[in-house]
Protein backbone atom coordinates (compact mmCIF):
# COMPACT_ATOMS: atom_id res chain seq x y z
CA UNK A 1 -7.43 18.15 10.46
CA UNK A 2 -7.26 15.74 7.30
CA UNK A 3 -4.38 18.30 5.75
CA UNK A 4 -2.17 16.72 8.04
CA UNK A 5 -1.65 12.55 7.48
CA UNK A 6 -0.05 11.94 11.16
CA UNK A 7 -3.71 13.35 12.07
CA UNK A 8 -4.92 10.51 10.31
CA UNK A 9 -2.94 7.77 11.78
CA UNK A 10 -3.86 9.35 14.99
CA UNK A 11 -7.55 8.67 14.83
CA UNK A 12 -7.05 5.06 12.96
CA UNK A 13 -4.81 4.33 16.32
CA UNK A 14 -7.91 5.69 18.53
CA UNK A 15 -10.19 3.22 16.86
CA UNK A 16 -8.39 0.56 16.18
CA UNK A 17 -7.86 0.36 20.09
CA UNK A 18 -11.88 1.73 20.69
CA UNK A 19 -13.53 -1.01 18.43
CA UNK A 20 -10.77 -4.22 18.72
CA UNK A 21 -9.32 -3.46 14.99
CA UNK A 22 -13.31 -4.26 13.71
CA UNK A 23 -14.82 -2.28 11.41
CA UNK A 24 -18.06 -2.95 8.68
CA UNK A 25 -18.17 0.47 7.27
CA UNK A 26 -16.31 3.70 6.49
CA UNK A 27 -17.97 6.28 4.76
CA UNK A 28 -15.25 8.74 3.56
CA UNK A 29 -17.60 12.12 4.28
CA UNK A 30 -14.75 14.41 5.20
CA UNK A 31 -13.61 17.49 2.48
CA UNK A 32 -12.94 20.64 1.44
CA UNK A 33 -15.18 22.96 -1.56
CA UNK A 34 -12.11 24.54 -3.00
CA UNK A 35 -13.22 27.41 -5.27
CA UNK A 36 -9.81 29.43 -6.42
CA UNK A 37 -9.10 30.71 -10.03
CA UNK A 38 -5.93 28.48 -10.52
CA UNK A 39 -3.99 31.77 -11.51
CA UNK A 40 -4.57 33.02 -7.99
CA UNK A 41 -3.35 30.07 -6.51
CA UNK A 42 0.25 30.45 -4.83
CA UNK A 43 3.81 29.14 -5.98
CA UNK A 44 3.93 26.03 -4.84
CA UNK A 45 0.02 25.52 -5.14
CA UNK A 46 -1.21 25.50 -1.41
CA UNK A 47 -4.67 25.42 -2.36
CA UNK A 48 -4.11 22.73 -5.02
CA UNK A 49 -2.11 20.57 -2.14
CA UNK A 50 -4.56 21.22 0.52
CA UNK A 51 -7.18 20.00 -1.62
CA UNK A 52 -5.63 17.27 -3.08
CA UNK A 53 -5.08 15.96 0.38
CA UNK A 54 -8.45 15.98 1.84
CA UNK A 55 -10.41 14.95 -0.80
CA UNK A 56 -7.99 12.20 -2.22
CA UNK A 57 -4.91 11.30 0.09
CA UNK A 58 -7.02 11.11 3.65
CA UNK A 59 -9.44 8.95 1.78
CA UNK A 60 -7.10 6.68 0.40
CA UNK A 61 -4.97 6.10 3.25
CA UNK A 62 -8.36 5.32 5.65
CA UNK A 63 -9.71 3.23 2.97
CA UNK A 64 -5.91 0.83 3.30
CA UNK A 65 -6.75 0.80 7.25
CA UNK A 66 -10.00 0.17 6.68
CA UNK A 67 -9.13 -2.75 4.23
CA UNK A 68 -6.45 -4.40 6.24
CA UNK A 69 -9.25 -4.81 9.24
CA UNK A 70 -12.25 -5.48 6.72
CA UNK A 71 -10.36 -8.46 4.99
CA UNK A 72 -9.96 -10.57 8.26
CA UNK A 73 -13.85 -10.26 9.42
CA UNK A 74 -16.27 -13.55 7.49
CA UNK A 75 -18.30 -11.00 5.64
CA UNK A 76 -15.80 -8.46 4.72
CA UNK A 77 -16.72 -5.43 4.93
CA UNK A 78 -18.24 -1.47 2.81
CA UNK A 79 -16.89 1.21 1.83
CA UNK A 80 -18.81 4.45 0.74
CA UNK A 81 -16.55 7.39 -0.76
CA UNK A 82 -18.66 10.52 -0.79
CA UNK A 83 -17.69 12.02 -4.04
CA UNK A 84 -19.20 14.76 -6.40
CA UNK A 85 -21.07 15.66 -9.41
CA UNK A 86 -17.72 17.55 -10.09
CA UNK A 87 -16.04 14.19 -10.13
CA UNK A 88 -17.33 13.74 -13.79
CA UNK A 89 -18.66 17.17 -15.32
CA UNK A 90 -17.21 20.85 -13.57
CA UNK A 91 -16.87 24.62 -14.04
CA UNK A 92 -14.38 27.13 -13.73
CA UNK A 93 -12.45 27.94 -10.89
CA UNK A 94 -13.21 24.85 -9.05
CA UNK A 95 -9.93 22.36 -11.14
CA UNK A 96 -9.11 21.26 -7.70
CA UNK A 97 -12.03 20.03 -6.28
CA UNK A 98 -13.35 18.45 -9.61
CA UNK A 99 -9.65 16.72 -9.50
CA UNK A 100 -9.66 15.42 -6.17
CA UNK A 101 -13.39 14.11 -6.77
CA UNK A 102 -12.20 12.53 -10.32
CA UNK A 103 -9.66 10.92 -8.76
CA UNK A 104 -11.96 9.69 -5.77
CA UNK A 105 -13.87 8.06 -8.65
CA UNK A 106 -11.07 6.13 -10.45
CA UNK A 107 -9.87 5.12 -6.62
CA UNK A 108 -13.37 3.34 -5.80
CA UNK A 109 -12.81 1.82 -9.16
CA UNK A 110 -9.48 0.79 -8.37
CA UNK A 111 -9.96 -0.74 -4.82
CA UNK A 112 -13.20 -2.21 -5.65
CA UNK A 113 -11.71 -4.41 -8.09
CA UNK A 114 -8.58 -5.24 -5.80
CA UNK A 115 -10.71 -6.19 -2.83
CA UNK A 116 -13.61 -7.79 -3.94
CA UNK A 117 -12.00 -11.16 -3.40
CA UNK A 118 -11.93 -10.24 0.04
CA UNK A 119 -15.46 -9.35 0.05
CA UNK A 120 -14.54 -5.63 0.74
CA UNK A 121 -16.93 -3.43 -1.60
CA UNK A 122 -16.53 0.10 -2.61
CA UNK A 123 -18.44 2.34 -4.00
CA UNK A 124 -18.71 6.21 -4.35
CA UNK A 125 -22.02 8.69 -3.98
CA UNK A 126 -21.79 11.84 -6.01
CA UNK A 127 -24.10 14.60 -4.92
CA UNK A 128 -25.52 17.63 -6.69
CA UNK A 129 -26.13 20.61 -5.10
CA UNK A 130 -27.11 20.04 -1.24
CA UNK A 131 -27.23 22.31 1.36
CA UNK A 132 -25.23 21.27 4.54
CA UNK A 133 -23.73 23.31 7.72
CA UNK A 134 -21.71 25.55 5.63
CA UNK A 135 -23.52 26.19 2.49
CA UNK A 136 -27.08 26.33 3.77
CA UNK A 137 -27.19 30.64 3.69
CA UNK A 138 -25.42 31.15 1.00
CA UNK A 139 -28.19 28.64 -0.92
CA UNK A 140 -31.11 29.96 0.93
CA UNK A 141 -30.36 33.54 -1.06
CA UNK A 142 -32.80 34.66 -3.42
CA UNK A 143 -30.13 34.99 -5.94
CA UNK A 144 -28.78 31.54 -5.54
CA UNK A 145 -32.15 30.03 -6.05
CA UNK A 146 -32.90 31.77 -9.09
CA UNK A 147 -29.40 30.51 -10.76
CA UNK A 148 -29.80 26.34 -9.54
CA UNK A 149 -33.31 25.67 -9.17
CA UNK A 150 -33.93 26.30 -12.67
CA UNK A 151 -31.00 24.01 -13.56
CA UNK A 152 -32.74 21.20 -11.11
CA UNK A 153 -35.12 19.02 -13.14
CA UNK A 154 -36.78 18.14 -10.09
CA UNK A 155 -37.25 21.82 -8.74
CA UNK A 156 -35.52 21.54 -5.44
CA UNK A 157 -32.26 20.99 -4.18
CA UNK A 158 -31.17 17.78 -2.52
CA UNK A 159 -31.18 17.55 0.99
CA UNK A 160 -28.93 15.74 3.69
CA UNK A 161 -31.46 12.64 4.05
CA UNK A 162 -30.79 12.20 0.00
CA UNK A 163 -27.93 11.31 -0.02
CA UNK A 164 -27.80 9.22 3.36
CA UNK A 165 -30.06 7.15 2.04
CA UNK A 166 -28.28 6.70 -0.88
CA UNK A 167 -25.08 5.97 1.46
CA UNK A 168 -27.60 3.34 3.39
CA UNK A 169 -28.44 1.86 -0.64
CA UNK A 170 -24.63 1.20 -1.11
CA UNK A 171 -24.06 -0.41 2.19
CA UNK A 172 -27.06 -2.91 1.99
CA UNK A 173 -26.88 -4.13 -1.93
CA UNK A 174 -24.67 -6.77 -1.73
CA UNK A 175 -24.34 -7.26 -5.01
CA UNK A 176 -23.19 -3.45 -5.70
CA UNK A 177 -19.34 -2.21 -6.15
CA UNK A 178 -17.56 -0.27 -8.04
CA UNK A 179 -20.32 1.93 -8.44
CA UNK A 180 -20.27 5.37 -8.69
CA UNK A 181 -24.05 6.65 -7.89
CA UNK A 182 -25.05 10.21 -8.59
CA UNK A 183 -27.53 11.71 -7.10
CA UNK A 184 -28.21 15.31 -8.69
CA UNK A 185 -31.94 15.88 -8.94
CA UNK A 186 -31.07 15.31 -12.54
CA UNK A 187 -29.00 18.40 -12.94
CA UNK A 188 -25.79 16.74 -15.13
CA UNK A 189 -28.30 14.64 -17.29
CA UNK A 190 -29.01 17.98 -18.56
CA UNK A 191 -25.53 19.11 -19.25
CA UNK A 192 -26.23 22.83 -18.58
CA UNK A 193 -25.08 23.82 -15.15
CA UNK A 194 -24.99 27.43 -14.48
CA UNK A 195 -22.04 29.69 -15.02
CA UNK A 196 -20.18 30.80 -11.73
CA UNK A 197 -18.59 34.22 -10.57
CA UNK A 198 -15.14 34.19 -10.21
CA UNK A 199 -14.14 33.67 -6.42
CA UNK A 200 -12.23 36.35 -4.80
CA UNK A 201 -8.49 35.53 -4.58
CA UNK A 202 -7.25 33.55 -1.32
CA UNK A 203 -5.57 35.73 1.43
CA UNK A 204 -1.81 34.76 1.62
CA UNK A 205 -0.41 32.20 4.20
C-alpha cells in the first residue's frame, strides 16, 4: 500500500536484506487511474493526496534507495518510471493523474541529470491506452471500442508486451537517459483524444 511511505521503507528494508543492498533495475510500475471531477473531490483533497502519493512520492523515494545502492555497483545501474500519455497532453476530470504523471516526467529529467555521473540512468515510458488487470472489461465493451479505436492510428490498442518491451529498450540502450518514450499507437501525435463522461462522485471516507 504505496499511500502509506513507512510501507515503502518496509519493502526497501526486505530487499535490501534479500538481495545484499544490490540492485540493476527498478521499474517504478506501481499507481493509481484517478478519475474525479476536482469539484467532487473532498476538503482537504483526499483523492488529490492519494494520488499524488502513488504516482509521484512512492516513486521518488524508491528511486533515492535505489540510487544510493546503484551508485556503489562498477556499472551503475537503470531506472524505468512508468509514466503516461497524460503526463504531457490530458482531459477532464483526470488533473490528478495527469499531475502526478507530469511530475513523474520532470523527476526522470531531474535525476537523470543528477546521476548520470554515477552511471545511474533514468528514463520514463508513457503508455496510451492498454488494457491491464483492471481495465481489460471495461475496454473490451463495444462502446469503448467505438470511442478509442478510431482515435488509434494504428487500429488497436496497446497491449502489456508493448510496453515491456519498451521497458526492456530503456534498460539495454546504454546510451539512453533522460528520455521520456511514448508509446501510444500514435494517438497524441494526432492531438484529438476522445471526450470523456464525467465520473460519478467518490463515496465519502
Amino acid at each position: 500500500d504505496f499511500t502509506e511511505p513507512k510501507n515503502i521503507c518496509d519493502m526497501m528494508q526486505t530487499v535490501d536484506e534479500t538481495w545484499d543492498n544490490q540492485i540493476d533495475i527498478l521499474v517504478n510500475n506501481a499507481g493509481v487511474i484517478t478519475k474525479c471531477a476536482a469539484e467532487d473531490d473532498d476538503d482537504i483533497g483526499s483523492e488529490w493526496l492519494d494520488t499524488i502519493q502513488v504516482n509521484l512520492n512512492a516513486p521518488y523515494q524508491l528511486s533515492r534507495w535505489a540510487y544510493k545502492n546503484m551508485k556503489k555497483q562498477t556499472e551503475g545501474g537503470c531506472i524505468i518510471n512508468v509514466s503516461s500519455i497524460h503526463g504531457s497532453s490530458s482531459v477532464e476530470y483526470m488533473t490528478a493523474y495527469a499531475a502526478s504523471k507530469a511530475g513523474m516526467d520532470r523527476m526522470t529529467a531531474g535525476l537523470s541529470s543528477e546521476w548520470a555521473k554515477d552511471k545511474v540512468r533514468v528514463n520514463a515510458v508513457a503508455p496510451g491506452i492498454v488494457p491491464v488487470e483492471r481495465t481489460v472489461d471495461a475496454l473490451s465493451t463495444k462502446e469503448a471500442q467505438e470511442m478509442w479505436l478510431p482515435n488509434l492510428p494504428v487500429g488497436r490498442y496497446g497491449s502489456i508486451e508493448d510496453i515491456a518491451h519498451s521497458v526492456v529498450y530503456l534498460c539495454e540502450n546504454e546510451w539512453s537517459s533522460g528520455t521520456i518514450l511514448t508509446v501510444d499507437g500514435g494517438m497524441t501525435a494526432r492531438a484529438n483524444m476522445p471526450f470523456r463522461p464525467k465520473p460519478p462522485k467518490p463515496e465519502k471516507r
